[in-house]
N, C-alpha and C. Protein backbone atom coordinates (compact mmCIF):
# COMPACT_ATOMS: atom_id res chain seq x y z
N UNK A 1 -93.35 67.95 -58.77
CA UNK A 1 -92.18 67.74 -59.60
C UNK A 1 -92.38 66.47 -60.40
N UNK A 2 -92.40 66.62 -61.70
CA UNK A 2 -91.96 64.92 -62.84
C UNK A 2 -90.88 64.35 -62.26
N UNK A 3 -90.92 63.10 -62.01
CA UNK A 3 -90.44 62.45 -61.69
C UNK A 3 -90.42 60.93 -62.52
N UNK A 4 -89.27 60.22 -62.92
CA UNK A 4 -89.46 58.56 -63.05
C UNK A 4 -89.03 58.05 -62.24
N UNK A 5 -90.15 57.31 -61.73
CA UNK A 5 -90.12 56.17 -60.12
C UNK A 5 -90.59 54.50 -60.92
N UNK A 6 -90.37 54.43 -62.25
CA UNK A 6 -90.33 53.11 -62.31
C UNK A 6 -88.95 52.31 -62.89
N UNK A 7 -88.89 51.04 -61.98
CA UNK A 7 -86.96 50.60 -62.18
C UNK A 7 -86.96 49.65 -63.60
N UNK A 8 -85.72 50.23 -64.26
CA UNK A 8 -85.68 49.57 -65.60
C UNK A 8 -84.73 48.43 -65.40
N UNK A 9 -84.94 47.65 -65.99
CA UNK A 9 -84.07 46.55 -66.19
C UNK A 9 -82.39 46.60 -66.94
N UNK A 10 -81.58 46.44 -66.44
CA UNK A 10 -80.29 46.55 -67.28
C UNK A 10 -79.52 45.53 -66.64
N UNK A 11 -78.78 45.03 -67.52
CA UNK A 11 -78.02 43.94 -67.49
C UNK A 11 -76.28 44.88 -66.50
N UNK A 12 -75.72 43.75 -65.77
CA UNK A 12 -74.44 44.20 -65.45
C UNK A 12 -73.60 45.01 -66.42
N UNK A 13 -72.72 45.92 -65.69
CA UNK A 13 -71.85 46.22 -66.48
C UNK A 13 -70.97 46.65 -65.90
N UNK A 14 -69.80 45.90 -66.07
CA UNK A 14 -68.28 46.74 -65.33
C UNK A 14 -67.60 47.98 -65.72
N UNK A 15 -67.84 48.52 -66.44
CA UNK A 15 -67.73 49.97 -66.24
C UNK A 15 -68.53 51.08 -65.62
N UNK A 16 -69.54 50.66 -64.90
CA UNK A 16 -70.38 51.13 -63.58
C UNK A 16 -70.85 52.25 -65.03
N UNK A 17 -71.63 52.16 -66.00
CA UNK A 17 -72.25 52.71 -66.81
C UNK A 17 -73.07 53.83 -66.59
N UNK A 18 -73.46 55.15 -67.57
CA UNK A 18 -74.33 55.91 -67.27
C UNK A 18 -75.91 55.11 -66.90
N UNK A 19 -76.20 54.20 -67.81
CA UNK A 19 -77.64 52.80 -67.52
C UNK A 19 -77.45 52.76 -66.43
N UNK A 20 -76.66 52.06 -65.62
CA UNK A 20 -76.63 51.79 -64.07
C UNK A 20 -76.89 52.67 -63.41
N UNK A 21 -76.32 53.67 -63.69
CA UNK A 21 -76.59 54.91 -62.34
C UNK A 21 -78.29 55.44 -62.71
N UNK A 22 -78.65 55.52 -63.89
CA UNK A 22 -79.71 56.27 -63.67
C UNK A 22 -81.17 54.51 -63.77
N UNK A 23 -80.42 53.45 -63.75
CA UNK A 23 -81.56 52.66 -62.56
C UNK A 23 -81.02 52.20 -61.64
N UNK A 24 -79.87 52.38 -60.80
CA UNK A 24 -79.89 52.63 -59.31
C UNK A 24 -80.97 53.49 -59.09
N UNK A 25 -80.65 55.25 -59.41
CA UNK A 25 -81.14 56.04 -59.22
C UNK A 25 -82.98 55.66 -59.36
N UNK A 26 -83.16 55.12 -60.46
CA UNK A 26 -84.92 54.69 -60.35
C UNK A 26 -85.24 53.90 -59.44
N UNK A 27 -84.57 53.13 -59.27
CA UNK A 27 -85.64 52.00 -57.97
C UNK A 27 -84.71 51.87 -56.47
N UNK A 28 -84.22 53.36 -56.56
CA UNK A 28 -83.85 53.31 -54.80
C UNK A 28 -84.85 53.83 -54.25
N UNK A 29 -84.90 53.36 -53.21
CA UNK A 29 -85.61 54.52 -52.36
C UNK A 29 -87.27 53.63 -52.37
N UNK A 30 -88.16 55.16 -51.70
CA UNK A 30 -90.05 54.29 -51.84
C UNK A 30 -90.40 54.59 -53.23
N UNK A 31 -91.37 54.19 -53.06
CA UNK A 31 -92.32 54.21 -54.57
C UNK A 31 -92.37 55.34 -55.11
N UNK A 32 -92.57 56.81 -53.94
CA UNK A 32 -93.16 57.90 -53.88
C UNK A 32 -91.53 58.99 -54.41
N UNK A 33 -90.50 57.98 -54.72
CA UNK A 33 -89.64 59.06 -54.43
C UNK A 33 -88.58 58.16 -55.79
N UNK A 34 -88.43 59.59 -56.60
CA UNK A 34 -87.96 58.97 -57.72
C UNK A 34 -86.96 59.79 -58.83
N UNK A 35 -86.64 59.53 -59.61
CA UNK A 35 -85.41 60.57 -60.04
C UNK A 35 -86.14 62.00 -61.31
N UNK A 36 -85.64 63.05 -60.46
CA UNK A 36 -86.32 64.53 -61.44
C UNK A 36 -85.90 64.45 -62.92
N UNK A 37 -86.84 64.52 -63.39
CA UNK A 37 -86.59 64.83 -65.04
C UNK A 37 -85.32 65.98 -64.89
N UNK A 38 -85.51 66.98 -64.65
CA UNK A 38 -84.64 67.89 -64.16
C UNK A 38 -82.89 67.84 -64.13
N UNK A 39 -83.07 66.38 -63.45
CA UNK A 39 -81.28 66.06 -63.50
C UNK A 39 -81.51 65.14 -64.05
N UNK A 40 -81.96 64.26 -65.06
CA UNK A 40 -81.94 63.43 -65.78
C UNK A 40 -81.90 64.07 -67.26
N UNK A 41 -82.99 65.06 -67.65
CA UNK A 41 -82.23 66.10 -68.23
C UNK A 41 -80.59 66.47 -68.58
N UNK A 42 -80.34 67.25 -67.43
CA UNK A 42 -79.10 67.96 -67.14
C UNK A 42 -77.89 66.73 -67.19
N UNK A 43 -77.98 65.40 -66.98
CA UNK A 43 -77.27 64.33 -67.39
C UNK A 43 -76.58 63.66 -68.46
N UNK A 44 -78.01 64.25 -68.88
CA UNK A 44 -78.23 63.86 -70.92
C UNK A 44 -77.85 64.43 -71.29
N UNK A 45 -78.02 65.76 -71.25
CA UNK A 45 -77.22 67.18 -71.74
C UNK A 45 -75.69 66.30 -71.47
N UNK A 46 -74.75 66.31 -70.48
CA UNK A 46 -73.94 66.18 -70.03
C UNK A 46 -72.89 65.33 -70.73
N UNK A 47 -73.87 64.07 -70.69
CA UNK A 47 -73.53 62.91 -71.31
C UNK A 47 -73.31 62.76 -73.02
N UNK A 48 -74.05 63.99 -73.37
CA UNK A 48 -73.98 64.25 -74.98
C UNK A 48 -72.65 65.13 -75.55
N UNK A 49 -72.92 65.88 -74.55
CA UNK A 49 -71.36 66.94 -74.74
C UNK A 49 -69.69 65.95 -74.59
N UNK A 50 -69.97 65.04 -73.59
CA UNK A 50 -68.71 64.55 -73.39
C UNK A 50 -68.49 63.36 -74.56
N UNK A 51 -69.58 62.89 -74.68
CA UNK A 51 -69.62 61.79 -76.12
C UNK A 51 -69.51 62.46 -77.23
N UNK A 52 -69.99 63.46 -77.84
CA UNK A 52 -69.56 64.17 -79.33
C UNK A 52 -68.16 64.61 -79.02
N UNK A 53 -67.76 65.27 -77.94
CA UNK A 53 -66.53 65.42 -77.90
C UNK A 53 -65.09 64.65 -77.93
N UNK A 54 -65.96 63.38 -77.41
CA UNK A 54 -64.95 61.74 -77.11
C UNK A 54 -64.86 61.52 -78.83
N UNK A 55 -65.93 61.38 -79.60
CA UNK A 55 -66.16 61.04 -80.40
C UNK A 55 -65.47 61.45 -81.56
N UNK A 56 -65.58 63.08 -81.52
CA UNK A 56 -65.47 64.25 -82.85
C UNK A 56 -63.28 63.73 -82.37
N UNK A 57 -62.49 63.31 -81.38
CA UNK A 57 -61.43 63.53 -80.85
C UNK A 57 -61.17 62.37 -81.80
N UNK A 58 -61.94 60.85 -81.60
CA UNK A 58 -61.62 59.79 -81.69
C UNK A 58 -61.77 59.58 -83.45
N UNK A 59 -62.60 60.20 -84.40
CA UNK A 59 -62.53 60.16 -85.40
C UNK A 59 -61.77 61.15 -86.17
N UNK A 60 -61.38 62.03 -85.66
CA UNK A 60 -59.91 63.09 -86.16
C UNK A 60 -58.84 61.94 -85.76
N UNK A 61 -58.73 60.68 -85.64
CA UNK A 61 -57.38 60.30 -85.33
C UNK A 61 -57.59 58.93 -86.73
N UNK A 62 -58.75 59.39 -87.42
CA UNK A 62 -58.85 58.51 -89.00
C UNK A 62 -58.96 59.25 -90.35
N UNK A 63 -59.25 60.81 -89.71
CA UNK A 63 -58.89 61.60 -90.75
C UNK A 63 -60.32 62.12 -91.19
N UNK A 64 -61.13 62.02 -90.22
CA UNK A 64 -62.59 62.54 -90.25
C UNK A 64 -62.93 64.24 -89.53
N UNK A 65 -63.07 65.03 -90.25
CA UNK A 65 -62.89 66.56 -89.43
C UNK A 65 -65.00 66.82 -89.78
N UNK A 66 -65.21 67.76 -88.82
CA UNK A 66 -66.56 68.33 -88.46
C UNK A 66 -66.10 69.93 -88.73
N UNK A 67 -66.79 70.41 -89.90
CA UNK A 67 -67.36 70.05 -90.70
C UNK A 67 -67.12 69.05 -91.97
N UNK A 68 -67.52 68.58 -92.67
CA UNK A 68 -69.06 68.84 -92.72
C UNK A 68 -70.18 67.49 -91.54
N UNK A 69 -71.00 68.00 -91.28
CA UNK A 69 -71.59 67.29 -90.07
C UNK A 69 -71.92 66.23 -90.89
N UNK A 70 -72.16 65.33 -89.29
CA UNK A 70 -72.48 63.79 -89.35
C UNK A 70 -73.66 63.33 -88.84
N UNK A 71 -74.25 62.86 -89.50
CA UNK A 71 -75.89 62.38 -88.65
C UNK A 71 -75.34 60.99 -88.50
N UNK A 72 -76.05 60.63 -87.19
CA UNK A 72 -75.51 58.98 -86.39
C UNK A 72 -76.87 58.29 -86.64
N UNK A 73 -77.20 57.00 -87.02
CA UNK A 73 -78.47 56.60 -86.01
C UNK A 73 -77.85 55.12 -85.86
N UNK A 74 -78.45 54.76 -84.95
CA UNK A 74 -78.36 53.03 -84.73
C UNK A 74 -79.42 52.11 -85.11
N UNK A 75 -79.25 51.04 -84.94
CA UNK A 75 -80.58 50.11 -85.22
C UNK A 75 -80.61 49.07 -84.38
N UNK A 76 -81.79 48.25 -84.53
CA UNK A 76 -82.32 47.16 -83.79
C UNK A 76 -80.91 46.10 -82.83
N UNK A 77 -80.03 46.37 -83.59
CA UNK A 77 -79.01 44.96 -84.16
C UNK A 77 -77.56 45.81 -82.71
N UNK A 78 -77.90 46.91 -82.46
CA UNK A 78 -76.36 47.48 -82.05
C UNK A 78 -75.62 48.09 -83.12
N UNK A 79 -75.84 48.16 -83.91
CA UNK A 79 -74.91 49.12 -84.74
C UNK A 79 -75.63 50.50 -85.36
N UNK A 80 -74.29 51.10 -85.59
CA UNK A 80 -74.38 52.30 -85.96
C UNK A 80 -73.55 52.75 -87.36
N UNK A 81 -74.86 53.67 -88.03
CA UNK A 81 -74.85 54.14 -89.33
C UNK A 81 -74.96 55.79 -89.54
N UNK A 82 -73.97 55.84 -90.46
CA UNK A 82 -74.04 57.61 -91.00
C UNK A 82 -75.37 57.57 -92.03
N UNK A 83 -75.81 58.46 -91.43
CA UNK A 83 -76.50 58.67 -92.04
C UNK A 83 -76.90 59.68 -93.37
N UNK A 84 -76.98 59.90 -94.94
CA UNK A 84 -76.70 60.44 -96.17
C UNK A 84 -75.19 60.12 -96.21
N UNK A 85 -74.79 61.43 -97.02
CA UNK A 85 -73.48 60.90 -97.83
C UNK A 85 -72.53 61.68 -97.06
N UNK A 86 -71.36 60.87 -96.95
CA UNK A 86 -69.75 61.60 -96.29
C UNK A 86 -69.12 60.95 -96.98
N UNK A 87 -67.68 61.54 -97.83
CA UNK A 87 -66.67 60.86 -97.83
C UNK A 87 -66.13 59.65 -97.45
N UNK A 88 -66.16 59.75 -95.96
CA UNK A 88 -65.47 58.78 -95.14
C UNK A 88 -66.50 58.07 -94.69
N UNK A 89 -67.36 57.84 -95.05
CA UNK A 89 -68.84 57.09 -94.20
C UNK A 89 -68.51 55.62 -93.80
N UNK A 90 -67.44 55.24 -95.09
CA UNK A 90 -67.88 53.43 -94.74
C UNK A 90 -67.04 53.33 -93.54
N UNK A 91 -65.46 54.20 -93.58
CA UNK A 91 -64.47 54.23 -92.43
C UNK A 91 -64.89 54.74 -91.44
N UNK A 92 -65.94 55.26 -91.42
CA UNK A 92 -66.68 56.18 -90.06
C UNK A 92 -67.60 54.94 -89.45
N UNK A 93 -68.51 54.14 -90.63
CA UNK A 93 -69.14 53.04 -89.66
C UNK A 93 -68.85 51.74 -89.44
N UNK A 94 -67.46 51.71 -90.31
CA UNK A 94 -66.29 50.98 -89.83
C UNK A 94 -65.59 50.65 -88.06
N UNK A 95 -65.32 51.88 -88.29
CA UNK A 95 -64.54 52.69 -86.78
C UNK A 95 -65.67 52.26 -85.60
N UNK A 96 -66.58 52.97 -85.94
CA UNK A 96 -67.63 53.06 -84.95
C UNK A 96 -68.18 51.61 -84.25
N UNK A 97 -68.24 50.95 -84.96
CA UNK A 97 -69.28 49.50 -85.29
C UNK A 97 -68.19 48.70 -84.61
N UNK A 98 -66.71 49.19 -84.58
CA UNK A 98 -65.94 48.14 -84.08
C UNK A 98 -65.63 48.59 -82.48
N UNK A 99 -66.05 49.72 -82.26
CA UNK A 99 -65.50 50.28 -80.86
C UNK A 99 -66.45 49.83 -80.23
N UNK A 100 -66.76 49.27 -78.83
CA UNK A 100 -67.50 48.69 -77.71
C UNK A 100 -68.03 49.91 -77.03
N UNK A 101 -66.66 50.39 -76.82
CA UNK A 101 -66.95 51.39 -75.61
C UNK A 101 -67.64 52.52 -76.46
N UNK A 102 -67.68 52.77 -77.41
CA UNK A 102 -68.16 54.30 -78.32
C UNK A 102 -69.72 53.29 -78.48
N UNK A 103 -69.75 52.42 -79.07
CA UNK A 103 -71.30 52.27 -78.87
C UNK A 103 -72.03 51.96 -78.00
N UNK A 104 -71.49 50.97 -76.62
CA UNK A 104 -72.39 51.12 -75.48
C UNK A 104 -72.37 52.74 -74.97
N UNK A 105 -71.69 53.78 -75.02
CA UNK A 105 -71.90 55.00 -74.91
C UNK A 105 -73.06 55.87 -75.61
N UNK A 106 -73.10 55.71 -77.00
CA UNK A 106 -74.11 55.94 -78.01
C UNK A 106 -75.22 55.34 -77.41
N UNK A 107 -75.16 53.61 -77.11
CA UNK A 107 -76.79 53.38 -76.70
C UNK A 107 -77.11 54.09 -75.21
N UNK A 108 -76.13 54.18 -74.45
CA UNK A 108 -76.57 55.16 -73.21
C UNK A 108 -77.42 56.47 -73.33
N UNK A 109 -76.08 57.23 -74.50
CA UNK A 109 -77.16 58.51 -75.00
C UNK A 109 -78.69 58.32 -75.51
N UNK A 110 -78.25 57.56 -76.01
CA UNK A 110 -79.85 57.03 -76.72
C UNK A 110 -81.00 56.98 -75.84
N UNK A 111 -80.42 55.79 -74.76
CA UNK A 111 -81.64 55.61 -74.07
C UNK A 111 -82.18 56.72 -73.20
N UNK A 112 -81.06 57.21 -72.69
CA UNK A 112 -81.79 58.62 -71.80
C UNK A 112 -82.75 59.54 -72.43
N UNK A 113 -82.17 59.72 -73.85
CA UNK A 113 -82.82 60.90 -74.60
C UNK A 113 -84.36 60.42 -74.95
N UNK A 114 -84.41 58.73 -75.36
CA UNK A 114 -85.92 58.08 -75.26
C UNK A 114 -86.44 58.51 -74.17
N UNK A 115 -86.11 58.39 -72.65
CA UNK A 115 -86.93 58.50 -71.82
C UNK A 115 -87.08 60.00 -71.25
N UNK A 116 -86.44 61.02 -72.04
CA UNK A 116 -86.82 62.46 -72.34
C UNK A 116 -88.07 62.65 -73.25
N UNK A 117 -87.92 62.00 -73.99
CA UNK A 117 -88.33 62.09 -75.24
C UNK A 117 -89.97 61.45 -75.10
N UNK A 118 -90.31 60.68 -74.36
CA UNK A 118 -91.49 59.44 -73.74
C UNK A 118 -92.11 60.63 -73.08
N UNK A 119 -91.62 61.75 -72.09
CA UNK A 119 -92.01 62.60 -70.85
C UNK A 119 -92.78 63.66 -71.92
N UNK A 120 -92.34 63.63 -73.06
CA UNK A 120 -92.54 65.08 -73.94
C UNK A 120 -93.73 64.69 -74.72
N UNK A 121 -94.10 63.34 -75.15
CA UNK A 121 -95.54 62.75 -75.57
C UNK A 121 -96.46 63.16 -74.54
N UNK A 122 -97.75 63.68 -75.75
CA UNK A 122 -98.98 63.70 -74.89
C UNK A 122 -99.65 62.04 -74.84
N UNK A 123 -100.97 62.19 -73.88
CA UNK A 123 -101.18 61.02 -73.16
C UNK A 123 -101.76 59.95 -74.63
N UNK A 124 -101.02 58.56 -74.04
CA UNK A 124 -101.75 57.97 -75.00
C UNK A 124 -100.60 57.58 -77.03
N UNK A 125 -99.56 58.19 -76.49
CA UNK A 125 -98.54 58.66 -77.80
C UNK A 125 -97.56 57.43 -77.06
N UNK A 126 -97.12 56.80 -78.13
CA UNK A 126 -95.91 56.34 -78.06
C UNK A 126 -94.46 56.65 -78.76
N UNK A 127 -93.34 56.24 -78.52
CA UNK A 127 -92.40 56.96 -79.37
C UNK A 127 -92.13 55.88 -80.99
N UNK A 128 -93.14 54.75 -80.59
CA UNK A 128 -93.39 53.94 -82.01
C UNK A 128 -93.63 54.51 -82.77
N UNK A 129 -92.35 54.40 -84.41
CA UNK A 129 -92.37 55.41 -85.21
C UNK A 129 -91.18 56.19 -85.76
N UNK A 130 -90.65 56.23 -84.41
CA UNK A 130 -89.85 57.94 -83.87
C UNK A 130 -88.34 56.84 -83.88
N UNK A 131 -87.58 57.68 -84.49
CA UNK A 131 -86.04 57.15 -84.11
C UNK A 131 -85.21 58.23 -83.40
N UNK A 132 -84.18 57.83 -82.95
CA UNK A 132 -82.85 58.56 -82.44
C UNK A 132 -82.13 58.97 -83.54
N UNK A 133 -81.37 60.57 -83.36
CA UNK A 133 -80.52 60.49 -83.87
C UNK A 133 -79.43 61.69 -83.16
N UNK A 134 -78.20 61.27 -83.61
CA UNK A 134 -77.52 61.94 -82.79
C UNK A 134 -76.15 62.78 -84.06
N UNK A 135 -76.17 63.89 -83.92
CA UNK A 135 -75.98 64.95 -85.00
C UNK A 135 -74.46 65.33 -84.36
N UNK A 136 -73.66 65.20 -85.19
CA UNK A 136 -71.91 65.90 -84.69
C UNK A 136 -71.66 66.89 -85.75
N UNK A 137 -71.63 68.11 -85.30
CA UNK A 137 -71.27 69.45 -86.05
C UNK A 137 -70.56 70.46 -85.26
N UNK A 138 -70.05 71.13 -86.05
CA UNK A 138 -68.66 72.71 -85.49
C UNK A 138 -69.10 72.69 -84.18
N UNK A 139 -70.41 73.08 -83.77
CA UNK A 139 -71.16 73.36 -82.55
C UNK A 139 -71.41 72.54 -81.59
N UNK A 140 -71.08 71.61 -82.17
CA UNK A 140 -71.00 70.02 -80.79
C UNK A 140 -71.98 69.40 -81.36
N UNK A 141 -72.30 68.74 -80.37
CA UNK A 141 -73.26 67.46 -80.56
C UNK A 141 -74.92 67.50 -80.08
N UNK A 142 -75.88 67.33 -81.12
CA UNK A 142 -76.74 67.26 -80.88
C UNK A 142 -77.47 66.11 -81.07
N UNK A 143 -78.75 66.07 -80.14
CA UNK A 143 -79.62 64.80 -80.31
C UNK A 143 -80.74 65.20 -80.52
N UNK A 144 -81.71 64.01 -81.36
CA UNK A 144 -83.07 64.97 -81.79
C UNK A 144 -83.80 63.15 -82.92
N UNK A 145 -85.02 63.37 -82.84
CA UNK A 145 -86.01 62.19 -82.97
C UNK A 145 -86.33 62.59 -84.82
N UNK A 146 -86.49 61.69 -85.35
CA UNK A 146 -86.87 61.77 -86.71
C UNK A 146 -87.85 60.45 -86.94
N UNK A 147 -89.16 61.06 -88.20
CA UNK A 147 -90.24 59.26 -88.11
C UNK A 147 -89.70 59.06 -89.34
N UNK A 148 -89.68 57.77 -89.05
CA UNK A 148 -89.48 57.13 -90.34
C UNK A 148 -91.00 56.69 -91.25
């Protein structure tokens, strides 16, 4: 079984964060015994559905409707940008950029989907290059890597 058995570093956080649980989950236990891609996977999945949905709820209350879809990405800095053209873009990365809890959520999604995304490189590949992005449309929410 794939497994990640090495513990990542994350800073505290009082909202006992999706980060926290999945490095509890990495560096409990022996060396030999470590968390399945499988439900780390099935997490991400999880964690994406309830965030486009938190999300698509929280920006219908500024007058932002899906369609037409929204491409997300973030950058170096913590913030987050629409990505091409919307109407409402500047009020969308307005909104966004000021909420705590919607972007430490976003970087949660993020990071899991990197370390999906790291498992899916052949040997020797890094994801240097490769960005996040996270897609809100009729159909929910999707995540998916683009190079710049």
């Amino acid at each position: 079984m794939n497994t990640v058995s090495e513990s990542a570093a994350v800073s505290s956080d009082q909202q006992g964060s999706t980060l926290l649980e999945i490095a509890s989950l990495l560096s409990d236990g022996s060396p030999e015994e470590g968390f399945s891609l499988t439900e780390l996977n099935t997490k991400a999945a999880s964690e994406l559905k309830r965030f486009g949905d938190d999300l698509q709820s929280h920006l219908a209350l500024i007058g932002v409707t899906v369609p037409p879809a929204l491409q997300l990405r973030g950058d170096n800095k913590g913030a987050v940008y629409v990505i091409g053209e919307h109407a409402l873009k500047a009020e969308i990365e307005n909104f966004l950029n000021n909420n705590t809890r919607l972007l430490k959520w976003y970087k949660e999604v993020e990071v899991m989907h990197e370390i999906l995304r790291s498992t899916e490189l052949d040997h020797g590949q890094t994801l240097e290059g490769q960005v996040f992005n996270l897609g809100l449309t009729s159909l929910g929410c999707v995540a998916f890597f683009s190079v710049l």
